[in-house]
Protein backbone atom coordinates (compact mmCIF):
# COMPACT_ATOMS: atom_id res chain seq x y z
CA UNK A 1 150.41 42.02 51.16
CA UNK A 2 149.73 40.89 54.92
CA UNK A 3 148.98 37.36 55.40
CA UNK A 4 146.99 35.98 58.26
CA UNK A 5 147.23 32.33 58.83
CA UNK A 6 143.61 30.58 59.45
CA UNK A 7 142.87 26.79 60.44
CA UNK A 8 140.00 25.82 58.54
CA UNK A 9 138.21 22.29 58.84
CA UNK A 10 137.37 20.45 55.73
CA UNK A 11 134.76 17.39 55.07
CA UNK A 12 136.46 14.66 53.58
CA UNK A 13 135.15 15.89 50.22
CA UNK A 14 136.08 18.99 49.99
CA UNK A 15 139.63 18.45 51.11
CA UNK A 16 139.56 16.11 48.03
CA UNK A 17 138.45 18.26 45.75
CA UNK A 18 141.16 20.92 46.97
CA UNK A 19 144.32 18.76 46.86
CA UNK A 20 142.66 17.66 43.06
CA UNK A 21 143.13 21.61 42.02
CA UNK A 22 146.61 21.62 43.51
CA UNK A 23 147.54 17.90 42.45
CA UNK A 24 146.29 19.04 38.60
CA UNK A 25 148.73 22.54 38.84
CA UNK A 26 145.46 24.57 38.53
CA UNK A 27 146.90 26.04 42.02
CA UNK A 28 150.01 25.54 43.51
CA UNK A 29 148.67 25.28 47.35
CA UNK A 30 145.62 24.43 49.35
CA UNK A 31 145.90 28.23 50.23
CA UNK A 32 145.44 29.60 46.78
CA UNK A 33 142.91 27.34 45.85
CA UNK A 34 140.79 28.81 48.88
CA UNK A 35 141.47 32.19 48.15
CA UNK A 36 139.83 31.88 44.60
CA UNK A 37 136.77 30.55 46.20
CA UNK A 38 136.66 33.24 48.68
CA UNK A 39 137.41 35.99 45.82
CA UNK A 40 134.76 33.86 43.98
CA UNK A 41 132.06 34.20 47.17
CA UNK A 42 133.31 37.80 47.23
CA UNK A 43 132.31 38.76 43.57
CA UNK A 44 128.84 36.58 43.78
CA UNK A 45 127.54 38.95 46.44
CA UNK A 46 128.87 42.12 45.01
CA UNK A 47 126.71 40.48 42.21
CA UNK A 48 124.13 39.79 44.08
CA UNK A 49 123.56 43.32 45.52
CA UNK A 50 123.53 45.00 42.18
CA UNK A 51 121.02 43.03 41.01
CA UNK A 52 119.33 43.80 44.01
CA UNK A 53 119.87 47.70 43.48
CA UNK A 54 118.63 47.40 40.48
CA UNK A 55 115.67 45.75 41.23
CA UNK A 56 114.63 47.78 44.07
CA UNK A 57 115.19 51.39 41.77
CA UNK A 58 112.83 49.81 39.68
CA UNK A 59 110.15 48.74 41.92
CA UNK A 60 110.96 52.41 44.21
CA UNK A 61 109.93 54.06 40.41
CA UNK A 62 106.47 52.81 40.49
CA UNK A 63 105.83 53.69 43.66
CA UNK A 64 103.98 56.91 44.82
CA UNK A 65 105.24 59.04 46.90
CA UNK A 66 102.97 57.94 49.96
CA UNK A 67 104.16 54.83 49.29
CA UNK A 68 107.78 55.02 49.18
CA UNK A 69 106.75 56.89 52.83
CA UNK A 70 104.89 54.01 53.96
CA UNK A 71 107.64 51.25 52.68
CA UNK A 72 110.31 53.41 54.04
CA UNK A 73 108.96 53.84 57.70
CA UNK A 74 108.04 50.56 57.88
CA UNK A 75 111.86 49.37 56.82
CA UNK A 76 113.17 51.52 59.66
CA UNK A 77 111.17 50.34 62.43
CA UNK A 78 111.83 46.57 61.60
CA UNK A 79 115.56 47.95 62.16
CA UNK A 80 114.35 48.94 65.22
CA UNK A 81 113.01 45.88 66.06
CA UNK A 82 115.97 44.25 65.51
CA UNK A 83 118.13 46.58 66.87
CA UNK A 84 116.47 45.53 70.11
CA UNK A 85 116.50 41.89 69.51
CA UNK A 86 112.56 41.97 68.63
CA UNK A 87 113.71 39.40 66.05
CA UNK A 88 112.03 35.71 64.55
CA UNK A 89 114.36 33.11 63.37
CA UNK A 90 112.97 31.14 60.49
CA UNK A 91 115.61 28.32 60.51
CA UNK A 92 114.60 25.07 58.28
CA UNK A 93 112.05 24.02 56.55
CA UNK A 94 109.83 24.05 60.11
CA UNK A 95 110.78 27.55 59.95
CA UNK A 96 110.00 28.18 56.42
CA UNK A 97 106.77 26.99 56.91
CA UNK A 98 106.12 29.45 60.10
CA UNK A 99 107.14 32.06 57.98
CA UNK A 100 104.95 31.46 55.11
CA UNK A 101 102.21 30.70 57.55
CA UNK A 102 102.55 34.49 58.89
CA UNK A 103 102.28 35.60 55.14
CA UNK A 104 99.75 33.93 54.53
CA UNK A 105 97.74 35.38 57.30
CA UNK A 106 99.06 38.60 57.18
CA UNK A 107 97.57 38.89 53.63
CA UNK A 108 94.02 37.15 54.77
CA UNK A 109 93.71 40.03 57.13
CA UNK A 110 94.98 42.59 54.40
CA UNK A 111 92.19 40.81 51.88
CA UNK A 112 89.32 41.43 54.88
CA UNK A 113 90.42 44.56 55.65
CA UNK A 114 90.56 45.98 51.80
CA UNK A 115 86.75 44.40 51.57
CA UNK A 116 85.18 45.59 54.48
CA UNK A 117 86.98 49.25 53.37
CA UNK A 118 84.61 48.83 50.17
């Protein structure tokens, strides 16, 4: 197996907690002990995306037709958008709240719109 040598900074803490796994023999370097986490991080997002997979066939099952349409030409121009930097970064919790501000609005309009539709 090819090796390629990193430099990685540390806080305090967390170089304590790595020379503890190599001081207790769990590991017998600072390497291997970084490794597992990274194979760790590794199988949490394979993880992560089934359960997304799985969550999205279900929802993509109750949809229509029309509305898998809709969903899907909607997904491809926000690639679009961001494919030409047409991008919003909600960073923080300033940005969290922006974002959940825009939701919130988005779905007053929907609201008006579905009522004055009736």
């Amino acid at each position: 197996m090819r090796v390629e040598q990193m430099n990685v900074s540390l806080s305090p803490e967390m170089a304590k907690f790595v020379r503890g796994k190599v001081k207790t023999g769990s590991y017998t370097n600072a390497s291997e002990v970084v490794r597992a986490a990274l194979r760790r991080m590794q199988d949490d997002e394979a993880r992560e995306i089934r359960v997304a997979r799985t969550a999205v066939d279900a929802i993509l099952a109750e949809m229509s037709d029309e509305e898998r349409q809709r969903t899907l030409a909607r997904a491809r121009e926000g690639f679009a958008e961001a494919e030409r930097g047409e991008t919003t970064d909600y960073a923080g919790r300033e940005g969290l709240e922006r974002l959940g501000e825009g939701v919130k609005e988005r779905g007053r309009k929907l609201a008006e719109k579905a009522g004055s539709s009736e």
